[in-house]
Protein backbone atom coordinates (compact mmCIF):
# COMPACT_ATOMS: atom_id res chain seq x y z
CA UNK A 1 4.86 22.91 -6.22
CA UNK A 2 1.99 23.62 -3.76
CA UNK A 3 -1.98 23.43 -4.63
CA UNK A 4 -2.09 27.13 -6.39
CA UNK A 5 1.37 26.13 -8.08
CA UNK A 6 -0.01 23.29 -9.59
CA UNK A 7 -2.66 24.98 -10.76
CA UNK A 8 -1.30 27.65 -12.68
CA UNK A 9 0.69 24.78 -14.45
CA UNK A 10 -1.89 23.01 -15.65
CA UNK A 11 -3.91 26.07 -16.73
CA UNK A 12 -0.84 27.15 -18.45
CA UNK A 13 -0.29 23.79 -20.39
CA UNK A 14 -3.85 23.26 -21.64
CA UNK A 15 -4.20 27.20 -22.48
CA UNK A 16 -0.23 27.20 -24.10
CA UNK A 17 -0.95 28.01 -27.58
CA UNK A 18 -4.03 30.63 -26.55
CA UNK A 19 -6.84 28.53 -27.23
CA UNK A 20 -8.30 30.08 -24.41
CA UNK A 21 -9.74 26.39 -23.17
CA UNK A 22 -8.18 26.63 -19.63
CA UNK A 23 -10.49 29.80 -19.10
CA UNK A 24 -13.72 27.21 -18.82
CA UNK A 25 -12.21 25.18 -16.06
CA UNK A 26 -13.23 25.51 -12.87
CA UNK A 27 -10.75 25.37 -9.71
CA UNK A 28 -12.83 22.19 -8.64
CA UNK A 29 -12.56 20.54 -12.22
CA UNK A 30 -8.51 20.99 -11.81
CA UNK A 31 -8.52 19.55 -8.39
CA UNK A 32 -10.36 16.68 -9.85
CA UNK A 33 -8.34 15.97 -12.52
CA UNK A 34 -4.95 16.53 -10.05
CA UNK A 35 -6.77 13.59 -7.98
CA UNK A 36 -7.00 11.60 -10.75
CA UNK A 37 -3.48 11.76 -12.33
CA UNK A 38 -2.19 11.30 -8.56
CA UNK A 39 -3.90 8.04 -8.10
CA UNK A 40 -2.97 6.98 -11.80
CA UNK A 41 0.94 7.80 -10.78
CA UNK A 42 0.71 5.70 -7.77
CA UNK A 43 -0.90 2.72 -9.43
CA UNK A 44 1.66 3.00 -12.25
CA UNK A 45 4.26 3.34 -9.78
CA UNK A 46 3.30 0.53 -7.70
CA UNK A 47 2.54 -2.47 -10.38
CA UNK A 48 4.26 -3.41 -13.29
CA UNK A 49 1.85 -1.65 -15.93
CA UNK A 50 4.20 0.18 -17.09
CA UNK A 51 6.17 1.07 -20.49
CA UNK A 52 9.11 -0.33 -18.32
CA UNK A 53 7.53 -3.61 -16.34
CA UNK A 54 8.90 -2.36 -13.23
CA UNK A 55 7.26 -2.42 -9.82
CA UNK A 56 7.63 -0.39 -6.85
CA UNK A 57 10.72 -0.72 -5.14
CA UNK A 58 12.36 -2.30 -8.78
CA UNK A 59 14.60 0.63 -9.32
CA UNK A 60 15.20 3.69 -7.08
CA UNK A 61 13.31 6.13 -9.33
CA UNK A 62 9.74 4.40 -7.93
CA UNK A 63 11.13 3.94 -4.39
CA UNK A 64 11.78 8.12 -4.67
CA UNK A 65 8.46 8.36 -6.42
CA UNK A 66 6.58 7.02 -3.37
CA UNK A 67 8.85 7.31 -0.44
CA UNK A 68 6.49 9.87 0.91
CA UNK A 69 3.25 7.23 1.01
CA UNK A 70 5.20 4.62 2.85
CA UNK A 71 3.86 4.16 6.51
CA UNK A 72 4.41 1.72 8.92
CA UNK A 73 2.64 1.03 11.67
CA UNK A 74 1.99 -1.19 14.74
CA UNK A 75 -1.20 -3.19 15.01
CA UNK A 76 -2.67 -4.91 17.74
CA UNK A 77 -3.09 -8.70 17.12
CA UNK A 78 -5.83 -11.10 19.41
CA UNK A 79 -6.13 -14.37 19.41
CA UNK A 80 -9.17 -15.16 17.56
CA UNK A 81 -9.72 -19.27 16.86
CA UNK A 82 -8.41 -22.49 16.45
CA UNK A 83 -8.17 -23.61 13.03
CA UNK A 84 -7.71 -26.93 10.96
CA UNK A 85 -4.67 -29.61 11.60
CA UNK A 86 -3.95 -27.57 15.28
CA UNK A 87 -3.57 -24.63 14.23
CA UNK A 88 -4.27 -21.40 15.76
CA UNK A 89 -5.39 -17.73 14.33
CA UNK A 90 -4.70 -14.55 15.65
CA UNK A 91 -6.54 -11.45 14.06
CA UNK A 92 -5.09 -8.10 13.30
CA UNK A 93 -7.00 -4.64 14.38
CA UNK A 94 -9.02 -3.47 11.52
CA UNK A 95 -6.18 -2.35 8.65
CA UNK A 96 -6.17 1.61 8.44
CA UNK A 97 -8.33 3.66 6.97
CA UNK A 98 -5.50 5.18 4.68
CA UNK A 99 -4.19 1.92 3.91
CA UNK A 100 -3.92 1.14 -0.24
CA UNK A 101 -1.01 -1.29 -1.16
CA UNK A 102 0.94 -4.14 1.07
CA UNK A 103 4.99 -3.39 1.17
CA UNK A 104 5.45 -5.90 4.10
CA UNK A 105 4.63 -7.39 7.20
CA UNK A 106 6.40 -8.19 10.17
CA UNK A 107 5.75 -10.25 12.83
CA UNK A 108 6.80 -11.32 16.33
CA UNK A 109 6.80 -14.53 17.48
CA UNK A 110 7.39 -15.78 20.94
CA UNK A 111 7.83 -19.53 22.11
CA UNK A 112 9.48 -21.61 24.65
CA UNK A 113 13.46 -21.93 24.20
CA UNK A 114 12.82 -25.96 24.34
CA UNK A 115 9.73 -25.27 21.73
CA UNK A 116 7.76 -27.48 24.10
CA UNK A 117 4.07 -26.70 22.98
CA UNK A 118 2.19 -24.08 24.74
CA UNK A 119 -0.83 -24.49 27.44
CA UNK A 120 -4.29 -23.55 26.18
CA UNK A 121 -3.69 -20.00 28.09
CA UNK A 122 -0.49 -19.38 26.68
CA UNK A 123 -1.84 -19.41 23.37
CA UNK A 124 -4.50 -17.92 24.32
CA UNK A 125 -2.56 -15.03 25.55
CA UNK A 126 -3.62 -15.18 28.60
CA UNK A 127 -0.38 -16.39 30.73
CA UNK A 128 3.09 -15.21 29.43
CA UNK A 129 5.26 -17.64 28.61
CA UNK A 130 8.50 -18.88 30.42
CA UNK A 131 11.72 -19.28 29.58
CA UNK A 132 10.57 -17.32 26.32
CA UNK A 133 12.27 -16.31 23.42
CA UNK A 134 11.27 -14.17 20.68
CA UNK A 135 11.77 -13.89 16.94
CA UNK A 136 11.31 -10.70 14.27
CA UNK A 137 10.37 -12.53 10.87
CA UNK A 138 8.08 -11.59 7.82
CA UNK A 139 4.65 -12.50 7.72
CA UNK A 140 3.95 -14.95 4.20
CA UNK A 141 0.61 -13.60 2.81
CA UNK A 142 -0.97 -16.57 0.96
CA UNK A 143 -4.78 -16.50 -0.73
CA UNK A 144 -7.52 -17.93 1.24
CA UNK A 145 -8.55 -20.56 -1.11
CA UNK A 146 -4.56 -21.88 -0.20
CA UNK A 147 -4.42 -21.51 3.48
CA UNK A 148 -5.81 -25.16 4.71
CA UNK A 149 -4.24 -26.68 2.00
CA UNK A 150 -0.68 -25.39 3.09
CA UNK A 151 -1.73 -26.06 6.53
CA UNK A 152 -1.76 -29.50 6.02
CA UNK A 153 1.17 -29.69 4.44
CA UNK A 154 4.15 -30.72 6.49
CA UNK A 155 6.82 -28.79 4.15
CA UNK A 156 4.82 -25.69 3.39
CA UNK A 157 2.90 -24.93 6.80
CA UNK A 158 2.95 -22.21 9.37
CA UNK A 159 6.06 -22.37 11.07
CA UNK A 160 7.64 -19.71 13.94
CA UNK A 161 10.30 -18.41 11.30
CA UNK A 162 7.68 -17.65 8.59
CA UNK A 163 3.92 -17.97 9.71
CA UNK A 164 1.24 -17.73 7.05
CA UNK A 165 -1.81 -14.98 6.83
CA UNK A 166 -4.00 -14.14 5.01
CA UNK A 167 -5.73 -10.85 4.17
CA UNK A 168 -10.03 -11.09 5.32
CA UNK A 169 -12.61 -9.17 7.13
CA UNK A 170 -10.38 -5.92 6.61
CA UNK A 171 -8.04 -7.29 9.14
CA UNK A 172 -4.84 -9.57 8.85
CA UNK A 173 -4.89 -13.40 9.81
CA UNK A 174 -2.25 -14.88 10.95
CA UNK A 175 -1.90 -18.73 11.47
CA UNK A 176 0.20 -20.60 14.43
CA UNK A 177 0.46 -23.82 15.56
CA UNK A 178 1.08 -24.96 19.86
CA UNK A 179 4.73 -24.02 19.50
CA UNK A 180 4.48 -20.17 19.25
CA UNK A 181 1.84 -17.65 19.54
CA UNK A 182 1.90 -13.94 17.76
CA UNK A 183 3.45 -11.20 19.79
CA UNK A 184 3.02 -8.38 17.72
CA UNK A 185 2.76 -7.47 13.79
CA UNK A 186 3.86 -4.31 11.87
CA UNK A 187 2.46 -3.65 8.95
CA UNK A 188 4.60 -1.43 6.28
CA UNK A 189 2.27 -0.02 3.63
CA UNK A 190 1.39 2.64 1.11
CA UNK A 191 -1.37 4.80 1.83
CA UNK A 192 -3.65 6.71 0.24
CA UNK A 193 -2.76 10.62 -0.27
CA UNK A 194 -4.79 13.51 1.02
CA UNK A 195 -7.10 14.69 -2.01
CA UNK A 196 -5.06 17.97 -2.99
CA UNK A 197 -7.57 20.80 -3.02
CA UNK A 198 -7.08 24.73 -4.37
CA UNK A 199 -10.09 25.95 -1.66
CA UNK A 200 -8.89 23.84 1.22
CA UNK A 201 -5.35 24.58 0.48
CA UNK A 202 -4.25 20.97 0.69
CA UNK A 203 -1.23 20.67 -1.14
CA UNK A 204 0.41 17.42 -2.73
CA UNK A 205 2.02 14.80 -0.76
CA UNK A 206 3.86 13.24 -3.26
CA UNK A 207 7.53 14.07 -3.78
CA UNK A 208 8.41 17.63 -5.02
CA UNK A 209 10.17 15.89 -8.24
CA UNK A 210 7.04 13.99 -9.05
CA UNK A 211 4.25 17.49 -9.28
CA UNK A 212 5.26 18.21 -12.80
CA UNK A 213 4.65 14.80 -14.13
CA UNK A 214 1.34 14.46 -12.90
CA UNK A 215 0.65 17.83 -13.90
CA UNK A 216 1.73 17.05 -17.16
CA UNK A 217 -0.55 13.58 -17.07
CA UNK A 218 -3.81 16.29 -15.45
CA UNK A 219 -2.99 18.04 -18.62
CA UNK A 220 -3.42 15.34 -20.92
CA UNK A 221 -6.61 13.84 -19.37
CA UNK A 222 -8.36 17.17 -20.19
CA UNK A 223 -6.73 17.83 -23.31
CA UNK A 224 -8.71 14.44 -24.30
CA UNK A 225 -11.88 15.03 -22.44
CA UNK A 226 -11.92 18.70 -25.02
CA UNK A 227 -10.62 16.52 -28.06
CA UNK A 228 -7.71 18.80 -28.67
CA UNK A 229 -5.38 17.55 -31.24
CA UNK A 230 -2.73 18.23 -28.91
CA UNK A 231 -3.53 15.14 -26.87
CA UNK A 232 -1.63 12.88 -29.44
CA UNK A 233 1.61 14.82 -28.95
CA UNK A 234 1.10 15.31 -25.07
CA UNK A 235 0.77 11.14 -24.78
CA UNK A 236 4.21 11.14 -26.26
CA UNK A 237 5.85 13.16 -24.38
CA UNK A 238 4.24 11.64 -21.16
CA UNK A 239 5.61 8.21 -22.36
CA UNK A 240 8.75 9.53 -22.22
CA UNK A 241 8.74 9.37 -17.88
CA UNK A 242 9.94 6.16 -15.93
């Protein structure tokens, strides 16, 4: 469906027994309530608070649900301090301004083929490295309130086939030690939608198969906002959808 589509739907589903009530809403009140069921689909989508405990990317339905949000993208990454126990941090640019939930993130890592460790300025990334080999590997997001402990442990700390990071600042950390530095980090992630919008015509971005549900879910939030009694039977039927 596009913008006026989606509309007419939801007009037609709160006004379906000619109550008249969808005559009182304004195209602005629609486009706010569209907003609202479109974030409440993603955050359903994406967690596990769901009739069916499922995640994204736990059965194909959600991946197809959100397959349009997913964006990846190439950040810059600078080296940025030394840390505890010899370790070294490398900072992300700022995370984008669309970003909303973490899929993944992958990383590059570059070291000497002997894994001798690096000069100052090689870590620095100031002098490229010889003899240097490189490695594509995912990025282990830990909490901050974790990260020096795990750094000091010999069995659980950064290591070239799966350095640690953390989230901070609005930017991605990512923790080395002298054997390899950072080379470059992609970040997969969903984003946040365009706010659909009747004036502007700016139409959904979600999937085509996913408009009538959160039509259907618009519908519901105003049938309870007008206390029809129809909001009751509406709920049930909006159970019904993985």
């Amino acid at each position: 469906m596009n913008i006026e589509q989606m509309h007419l739907a939801v007009q037609q589903g709160v006004d379906k027994i000619n109550s008249f009530q969808a005559d009182t809403l304004l195209s602005e009140e629609i486009d706010f309530e569209l907003n609202k069921a479109i974030d409440k689909f993603i955050n359903l989508k994406y967690g596990k608070n769901n009739v069916y405990g499922k995640g994204f990317e736990e059965s194909q339905k959600r991946i197809d649900d959100l397959k349009e949000l997913v964006v990846t993208e190439k950040l810059e990454i600078k080296y940025d301090d030394v840390s505890v126990n010899n370790s070294f941090v490398y900072a992300s640019d700022t995370l984008p301004t669309d970003y909303r939930y973490l899929i993944k993130t992958l990383v590059t890592t570059a070291y000497e083929r002997s894994c001798t460790p690096l000069s100052k300025r090689e870590q620095q990334l100031q002098d490229p490295i010889t003899n240097q080999v490189r490695k594509l590997g995912s990025l282990k997001i830990v909490q901050q309130d974790d990260i020096h402990t795990l750094l000091n442990d010999p069995f659980n700390t950064t290591k070239k086939s799966k350095p640690l990071g953390i989230f901070e600042d609005g930017k991605i950390h990512v923790y080395t030690n002298d054997i390899f530095i950072i080379a470059n980090l992609k970040l997969t992630y969903i984003k946040n939608p365009s706010k659909v919008s009747l004036s502007l015509e700016v139409d959904c971005e979600l999937s085509e198969h996913t408009h009538q549900e959160i039509v259907d879910m618009a519908i519901s939030s105003i049938l309870e906002g007008i206390s029809d009694p129809r909001y009751k039977t509406q709920q049930v039927e909006l159970g019904k959808n993985e």
